[in-house]
N, C-alpha and C. Protein backbone atom coordinates (compact mmCIF):
# COMPACT_ATOMS: atom_id res chain seq x y z
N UNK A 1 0.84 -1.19 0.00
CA UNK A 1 0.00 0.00 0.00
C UNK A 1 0.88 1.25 0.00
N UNK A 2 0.41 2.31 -1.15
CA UNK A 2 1.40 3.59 -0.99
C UNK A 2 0.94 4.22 0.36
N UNK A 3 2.02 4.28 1.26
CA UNK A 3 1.65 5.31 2.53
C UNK A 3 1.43 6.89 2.50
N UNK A 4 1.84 7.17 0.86
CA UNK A 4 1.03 8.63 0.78
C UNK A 4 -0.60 8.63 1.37
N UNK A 5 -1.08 7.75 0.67
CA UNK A 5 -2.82 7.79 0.79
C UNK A 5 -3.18 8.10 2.55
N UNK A 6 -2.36 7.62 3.37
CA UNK A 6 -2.54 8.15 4.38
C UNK A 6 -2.35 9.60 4.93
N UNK A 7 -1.53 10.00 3.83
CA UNK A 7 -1.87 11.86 4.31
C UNK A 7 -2.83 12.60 4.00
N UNK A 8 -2.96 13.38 5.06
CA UNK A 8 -4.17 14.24 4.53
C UNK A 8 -3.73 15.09 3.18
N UNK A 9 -2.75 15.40 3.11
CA UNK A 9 -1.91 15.99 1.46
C UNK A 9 -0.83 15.46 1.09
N UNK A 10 -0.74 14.89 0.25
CA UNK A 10 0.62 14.31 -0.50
C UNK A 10 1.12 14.67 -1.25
N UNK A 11 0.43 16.19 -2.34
CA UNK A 11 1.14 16.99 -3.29
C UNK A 11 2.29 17.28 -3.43
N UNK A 12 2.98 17.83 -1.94
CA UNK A 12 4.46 17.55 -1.91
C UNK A 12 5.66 16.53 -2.13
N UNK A 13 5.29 15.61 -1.81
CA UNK A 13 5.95 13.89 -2.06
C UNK A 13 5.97 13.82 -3.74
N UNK A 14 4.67 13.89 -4.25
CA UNK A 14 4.48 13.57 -5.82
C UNK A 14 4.97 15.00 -6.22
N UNK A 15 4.78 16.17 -6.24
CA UNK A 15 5.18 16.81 -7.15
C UNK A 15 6.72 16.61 -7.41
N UNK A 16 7.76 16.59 -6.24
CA UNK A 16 9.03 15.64 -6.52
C UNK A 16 9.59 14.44 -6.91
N UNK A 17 8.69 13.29 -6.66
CA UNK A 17 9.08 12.09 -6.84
C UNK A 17 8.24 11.62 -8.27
N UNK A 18 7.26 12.57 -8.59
CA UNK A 18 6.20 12.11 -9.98
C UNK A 18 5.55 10.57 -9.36
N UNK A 19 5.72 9.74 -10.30
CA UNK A 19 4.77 8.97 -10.12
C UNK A 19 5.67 7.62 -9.68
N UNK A 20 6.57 8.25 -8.84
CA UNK A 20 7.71 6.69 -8.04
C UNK A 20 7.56 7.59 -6.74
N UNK A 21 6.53 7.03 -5.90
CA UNK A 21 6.73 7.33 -4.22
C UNK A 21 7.72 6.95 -4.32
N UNK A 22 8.31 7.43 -2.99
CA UNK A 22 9.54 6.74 -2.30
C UNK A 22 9.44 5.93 -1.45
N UNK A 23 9.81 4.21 -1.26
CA UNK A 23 9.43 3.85 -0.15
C UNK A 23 9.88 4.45 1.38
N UNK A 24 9.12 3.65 2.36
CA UNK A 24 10.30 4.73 3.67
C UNK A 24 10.57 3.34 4.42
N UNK A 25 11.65 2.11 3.61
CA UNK A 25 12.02 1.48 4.10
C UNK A 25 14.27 1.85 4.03
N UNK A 26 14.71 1.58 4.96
CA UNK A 26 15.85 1.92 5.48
C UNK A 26 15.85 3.33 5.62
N UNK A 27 15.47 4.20 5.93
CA UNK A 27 15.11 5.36 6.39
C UNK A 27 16.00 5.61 7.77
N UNK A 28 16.73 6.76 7.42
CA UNK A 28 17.11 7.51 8.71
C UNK A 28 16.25 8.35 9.58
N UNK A 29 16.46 7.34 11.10
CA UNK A 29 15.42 8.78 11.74
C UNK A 29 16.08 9.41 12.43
N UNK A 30 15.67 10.71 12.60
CA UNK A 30 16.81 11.68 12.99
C UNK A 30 15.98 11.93 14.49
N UNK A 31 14.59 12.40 14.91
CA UNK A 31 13.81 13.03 15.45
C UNK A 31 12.39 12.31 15.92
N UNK A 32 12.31 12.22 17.02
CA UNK A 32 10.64 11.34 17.65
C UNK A 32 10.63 12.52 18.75
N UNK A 33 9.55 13.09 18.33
CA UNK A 33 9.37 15.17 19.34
C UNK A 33 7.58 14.46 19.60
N UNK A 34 7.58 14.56 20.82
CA UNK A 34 6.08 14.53 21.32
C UNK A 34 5.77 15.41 21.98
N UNK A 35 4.11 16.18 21.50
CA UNK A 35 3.92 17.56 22.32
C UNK A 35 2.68 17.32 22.49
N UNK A 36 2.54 18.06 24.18
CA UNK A 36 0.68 17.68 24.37
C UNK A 36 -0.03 18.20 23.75
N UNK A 37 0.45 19.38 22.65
CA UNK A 37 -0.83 20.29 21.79
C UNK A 37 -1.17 19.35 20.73
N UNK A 38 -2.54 18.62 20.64
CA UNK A 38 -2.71 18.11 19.93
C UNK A 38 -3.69 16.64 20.42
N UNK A 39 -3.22 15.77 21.07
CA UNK A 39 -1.89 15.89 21.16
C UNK A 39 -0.86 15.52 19.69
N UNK A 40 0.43 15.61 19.77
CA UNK A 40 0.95 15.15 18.35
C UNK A 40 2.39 14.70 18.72
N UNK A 41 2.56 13.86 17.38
CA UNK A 41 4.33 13.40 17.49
C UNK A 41 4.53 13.44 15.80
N UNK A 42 6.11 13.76 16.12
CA UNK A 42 6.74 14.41 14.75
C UNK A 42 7.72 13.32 14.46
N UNK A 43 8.24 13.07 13.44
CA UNK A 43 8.69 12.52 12.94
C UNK A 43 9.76 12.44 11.88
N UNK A 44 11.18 13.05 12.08
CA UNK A 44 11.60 13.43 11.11
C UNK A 44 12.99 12.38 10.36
N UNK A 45 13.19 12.26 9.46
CA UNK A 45 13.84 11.11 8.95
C UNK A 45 14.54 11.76 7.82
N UNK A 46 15.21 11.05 7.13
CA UNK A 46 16.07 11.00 5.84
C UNK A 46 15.65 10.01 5.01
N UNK A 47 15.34 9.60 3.42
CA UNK A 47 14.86 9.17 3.01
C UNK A 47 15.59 8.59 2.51
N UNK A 48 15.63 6.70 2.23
CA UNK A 48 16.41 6.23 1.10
C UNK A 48 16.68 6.48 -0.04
N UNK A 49 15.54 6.69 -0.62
CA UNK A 49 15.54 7.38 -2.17
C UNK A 49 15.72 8.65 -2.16
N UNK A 50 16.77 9.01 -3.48
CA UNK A 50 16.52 10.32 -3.81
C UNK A 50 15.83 10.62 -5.34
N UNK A 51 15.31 11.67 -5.47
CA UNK A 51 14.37 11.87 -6.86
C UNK A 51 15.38 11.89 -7.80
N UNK A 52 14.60 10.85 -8.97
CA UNK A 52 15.63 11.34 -9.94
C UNK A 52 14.24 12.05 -11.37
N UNK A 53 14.66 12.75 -11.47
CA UNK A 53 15.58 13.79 -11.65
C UNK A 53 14.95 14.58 -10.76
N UNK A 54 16.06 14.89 -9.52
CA UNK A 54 15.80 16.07 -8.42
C UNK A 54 15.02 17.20 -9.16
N UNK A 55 14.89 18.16 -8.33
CA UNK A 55 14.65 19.59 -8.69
C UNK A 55 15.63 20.54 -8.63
N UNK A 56 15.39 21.45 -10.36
CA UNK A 56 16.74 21.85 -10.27
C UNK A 56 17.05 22.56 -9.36
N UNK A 57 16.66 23.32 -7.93
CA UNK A 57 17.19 24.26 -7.11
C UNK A 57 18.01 22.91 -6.30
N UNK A 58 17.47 21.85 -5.59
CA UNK A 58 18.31 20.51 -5.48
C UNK A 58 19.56 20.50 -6.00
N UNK A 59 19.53 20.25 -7.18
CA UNK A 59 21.20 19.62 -8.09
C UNK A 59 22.35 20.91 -7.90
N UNK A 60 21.23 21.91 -8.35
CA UNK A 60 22.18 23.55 -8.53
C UNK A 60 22.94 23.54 -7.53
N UNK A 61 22.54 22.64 -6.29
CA UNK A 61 23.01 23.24 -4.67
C UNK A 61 24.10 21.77 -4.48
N UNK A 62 23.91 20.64 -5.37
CA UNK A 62 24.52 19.45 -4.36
C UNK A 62 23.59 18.87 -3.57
N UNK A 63 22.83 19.01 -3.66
CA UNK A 63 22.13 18.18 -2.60
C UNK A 63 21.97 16.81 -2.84
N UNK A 64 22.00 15.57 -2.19
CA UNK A 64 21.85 14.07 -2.61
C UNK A 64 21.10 13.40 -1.42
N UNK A 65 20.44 14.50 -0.47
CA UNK A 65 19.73 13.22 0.73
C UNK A 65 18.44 14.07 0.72
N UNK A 66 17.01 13.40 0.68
CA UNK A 66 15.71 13.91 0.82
C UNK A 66 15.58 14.02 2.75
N UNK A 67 15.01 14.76 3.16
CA UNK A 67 14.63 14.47 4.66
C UNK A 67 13.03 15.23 4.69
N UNK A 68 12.08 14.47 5.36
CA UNK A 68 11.14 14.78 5.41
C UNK A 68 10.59 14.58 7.14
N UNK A 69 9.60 15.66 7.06
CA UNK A 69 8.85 15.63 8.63
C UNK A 69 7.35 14.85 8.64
N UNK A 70 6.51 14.17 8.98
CA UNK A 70 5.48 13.87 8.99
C UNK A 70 5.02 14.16 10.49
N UNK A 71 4.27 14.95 10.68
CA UNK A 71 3.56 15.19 12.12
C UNK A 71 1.90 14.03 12.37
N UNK A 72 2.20 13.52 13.40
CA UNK A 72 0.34 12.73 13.48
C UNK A 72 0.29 13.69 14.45
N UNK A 73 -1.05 13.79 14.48
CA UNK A 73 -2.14 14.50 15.29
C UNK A 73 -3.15 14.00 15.71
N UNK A 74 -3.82 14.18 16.64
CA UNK A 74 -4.61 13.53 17.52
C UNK A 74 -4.38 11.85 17.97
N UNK A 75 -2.69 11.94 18.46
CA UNK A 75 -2.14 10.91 18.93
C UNK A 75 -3.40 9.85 19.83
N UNK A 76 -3.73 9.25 19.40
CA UNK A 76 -4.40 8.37 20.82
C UNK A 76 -3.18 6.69 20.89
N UNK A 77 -2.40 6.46 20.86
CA UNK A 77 -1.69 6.09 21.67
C UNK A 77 -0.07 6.04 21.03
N UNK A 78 0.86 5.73 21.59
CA UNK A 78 2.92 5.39 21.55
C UNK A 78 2.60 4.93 22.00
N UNK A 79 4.18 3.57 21.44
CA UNK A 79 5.12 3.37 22.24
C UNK A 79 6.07 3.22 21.94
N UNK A 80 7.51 3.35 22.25
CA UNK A 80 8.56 3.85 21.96
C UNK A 80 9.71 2.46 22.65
N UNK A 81 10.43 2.18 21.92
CA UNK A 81 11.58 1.25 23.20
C UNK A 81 12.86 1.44 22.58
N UNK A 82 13.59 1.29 23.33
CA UNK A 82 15.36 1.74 23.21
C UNK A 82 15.40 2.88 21.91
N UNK A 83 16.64 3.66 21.63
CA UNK A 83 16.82 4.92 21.39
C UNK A 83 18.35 4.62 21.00
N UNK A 84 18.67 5.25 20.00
CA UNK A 84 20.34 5.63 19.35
C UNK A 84 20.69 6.48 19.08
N UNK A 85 21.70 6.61 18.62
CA UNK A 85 22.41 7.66 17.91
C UNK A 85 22.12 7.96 16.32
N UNK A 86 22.17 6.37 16.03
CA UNK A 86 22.22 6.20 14.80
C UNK A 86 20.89 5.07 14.47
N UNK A 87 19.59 5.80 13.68
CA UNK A 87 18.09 4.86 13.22
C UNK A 87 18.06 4.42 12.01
N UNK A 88 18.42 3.37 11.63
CA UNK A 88 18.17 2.77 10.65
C UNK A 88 16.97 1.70 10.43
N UNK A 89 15.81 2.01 10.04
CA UNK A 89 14.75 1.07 9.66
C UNK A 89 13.61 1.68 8.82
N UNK A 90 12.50 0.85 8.95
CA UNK A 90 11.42 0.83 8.19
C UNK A 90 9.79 1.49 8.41
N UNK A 91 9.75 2.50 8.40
CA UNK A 91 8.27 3.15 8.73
C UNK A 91 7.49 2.41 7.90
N UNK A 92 6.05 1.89 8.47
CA UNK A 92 4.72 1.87 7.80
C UNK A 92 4.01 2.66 7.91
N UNK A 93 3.09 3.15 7.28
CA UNK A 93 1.97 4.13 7.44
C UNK A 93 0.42 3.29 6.89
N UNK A 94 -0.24 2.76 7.54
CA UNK A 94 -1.56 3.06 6.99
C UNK A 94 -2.76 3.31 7.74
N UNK A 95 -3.69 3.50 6.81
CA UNK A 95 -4.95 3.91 7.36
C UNK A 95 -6.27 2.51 7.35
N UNK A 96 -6.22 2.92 9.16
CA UNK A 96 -7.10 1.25 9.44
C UNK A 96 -8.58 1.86 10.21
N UNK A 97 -9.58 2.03 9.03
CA UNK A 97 -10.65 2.49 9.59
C UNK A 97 -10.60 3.68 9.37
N UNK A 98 -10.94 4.74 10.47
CA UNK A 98 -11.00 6.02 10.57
C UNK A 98 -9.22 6.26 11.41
N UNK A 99 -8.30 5.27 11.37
CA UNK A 99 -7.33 6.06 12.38
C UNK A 99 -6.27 5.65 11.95
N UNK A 100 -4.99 6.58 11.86
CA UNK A 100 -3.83 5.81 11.09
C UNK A 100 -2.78 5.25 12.24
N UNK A 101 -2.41 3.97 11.56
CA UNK A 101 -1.22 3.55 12.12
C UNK A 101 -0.10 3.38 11.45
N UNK A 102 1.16 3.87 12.45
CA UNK A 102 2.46 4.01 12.22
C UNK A 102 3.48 3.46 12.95
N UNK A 103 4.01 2.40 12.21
CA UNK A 103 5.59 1.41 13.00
C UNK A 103 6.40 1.79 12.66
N UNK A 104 7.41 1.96 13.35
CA UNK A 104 9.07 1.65 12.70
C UNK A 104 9.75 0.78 13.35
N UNK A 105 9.95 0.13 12.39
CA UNK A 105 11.21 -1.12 13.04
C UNK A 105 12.24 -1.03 12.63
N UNK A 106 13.20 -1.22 14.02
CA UNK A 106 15.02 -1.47 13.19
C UNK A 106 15.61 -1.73 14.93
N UNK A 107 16.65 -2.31 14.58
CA UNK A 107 17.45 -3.12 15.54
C UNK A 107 17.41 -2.15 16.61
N UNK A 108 17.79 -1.01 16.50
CA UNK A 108 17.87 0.31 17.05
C UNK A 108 16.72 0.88 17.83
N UNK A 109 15.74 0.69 17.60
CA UNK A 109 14.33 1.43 18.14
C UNK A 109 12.87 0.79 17.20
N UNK A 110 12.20 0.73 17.86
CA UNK A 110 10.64 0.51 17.77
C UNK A 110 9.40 1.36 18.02
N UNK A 111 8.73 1.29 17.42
CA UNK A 111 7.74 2.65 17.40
C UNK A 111 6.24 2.20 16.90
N UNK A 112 5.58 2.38 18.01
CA UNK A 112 4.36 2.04 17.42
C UNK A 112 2.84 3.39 17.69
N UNK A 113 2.84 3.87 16.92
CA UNK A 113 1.63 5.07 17.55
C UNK A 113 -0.03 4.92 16.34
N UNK A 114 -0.78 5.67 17.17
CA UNK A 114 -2.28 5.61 16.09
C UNK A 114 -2.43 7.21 16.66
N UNK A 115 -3.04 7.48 15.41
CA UNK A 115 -3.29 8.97 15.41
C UNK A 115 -4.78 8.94 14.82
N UNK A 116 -5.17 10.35 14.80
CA UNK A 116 -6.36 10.95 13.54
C UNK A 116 -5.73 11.31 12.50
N UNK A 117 -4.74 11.59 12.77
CA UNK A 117 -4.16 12.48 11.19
C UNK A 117 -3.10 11.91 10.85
N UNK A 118 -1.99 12.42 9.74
CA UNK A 118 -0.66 12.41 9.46
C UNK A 118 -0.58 13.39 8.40
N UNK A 119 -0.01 13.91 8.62
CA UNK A 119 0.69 15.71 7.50
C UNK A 119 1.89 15.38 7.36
N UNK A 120 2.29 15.40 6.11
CA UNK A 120 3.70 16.20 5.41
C UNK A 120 3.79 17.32 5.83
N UNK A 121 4.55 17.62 7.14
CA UNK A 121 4.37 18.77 7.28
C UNK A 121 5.92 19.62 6.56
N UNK A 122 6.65 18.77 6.40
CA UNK A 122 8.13 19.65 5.93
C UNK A 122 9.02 18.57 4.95
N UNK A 123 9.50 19.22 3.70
CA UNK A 123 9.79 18.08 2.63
C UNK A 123 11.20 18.96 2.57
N UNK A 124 12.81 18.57 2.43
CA UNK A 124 13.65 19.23 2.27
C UNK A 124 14.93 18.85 1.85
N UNK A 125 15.91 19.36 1.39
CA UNK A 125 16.74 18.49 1.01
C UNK A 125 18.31 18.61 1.05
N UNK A 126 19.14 17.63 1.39
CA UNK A 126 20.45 18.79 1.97
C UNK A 126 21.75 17.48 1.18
N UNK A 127 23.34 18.39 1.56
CA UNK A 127 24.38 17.74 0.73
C UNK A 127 24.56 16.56 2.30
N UNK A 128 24.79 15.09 1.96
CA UNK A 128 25.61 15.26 3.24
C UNK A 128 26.78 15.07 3.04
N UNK A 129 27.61 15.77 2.29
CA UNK A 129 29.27 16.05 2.37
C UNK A 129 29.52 16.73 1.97
């Protein structure tokens, strides 16, 4: 299942990637931010794939790593176990019923939350060298 369909907007994802989502398996996570407004948890990662053919403000600059934020909202439940330095694994996203669920697995950390929502909230892209 494409885990776009679970955002409430995905225009951002496709207008870069066209018509090859990116999966968000081996994914760097950089960021797990939980705040009671909402309530919500953020989510910010580095993406395996990069677009080809980037966008030219992308190439002009060097850039070769995608990193994106996905915020859920109206958290109704985490859970979270062990924590690194360094996240290497696999987000799922889908939508079960009226409520989405989201895993990540990797040797490193585990993550399991259900929300009301999930937003792209920030799509961006940087050199890393």
């Amino acid at each position: 299942m494409d885990w776009t369909t679970a955002l409430i907007d995905a225009t951002a994802i496709h207008a870069i990637y066209g018509d090859s989502t990116p999966q968000l398996q081996a994914v760097s996570m950089h960021e797990v931010f939980l705040k009671r407004d909402g309530p919500q948890l953020t989510l910010r990662m580095d993406l395996a794939e990069y677009p080809s053919p980037p966008p030219r403000k992308w190439a002009a600059q060097g850039f070769d790593t995608v990193q994106i934020q996905i915020d859920l909202f109206g958290l109704q439940s985490v859970r979270l176990e062990n924590f690194s330095t360094t996240i290497i694994g696999d987000l799922i996203i889908t939508r079960e019923g009226g409520a989405i669920s989201t895993r990540f697995d990797s040797r490193q950390m585990k993550l399991q939350a259900v929300s009301d929502f999930a937003i792209l909230a920030k799509i961006s892209a940087y050199a890393t060298e």
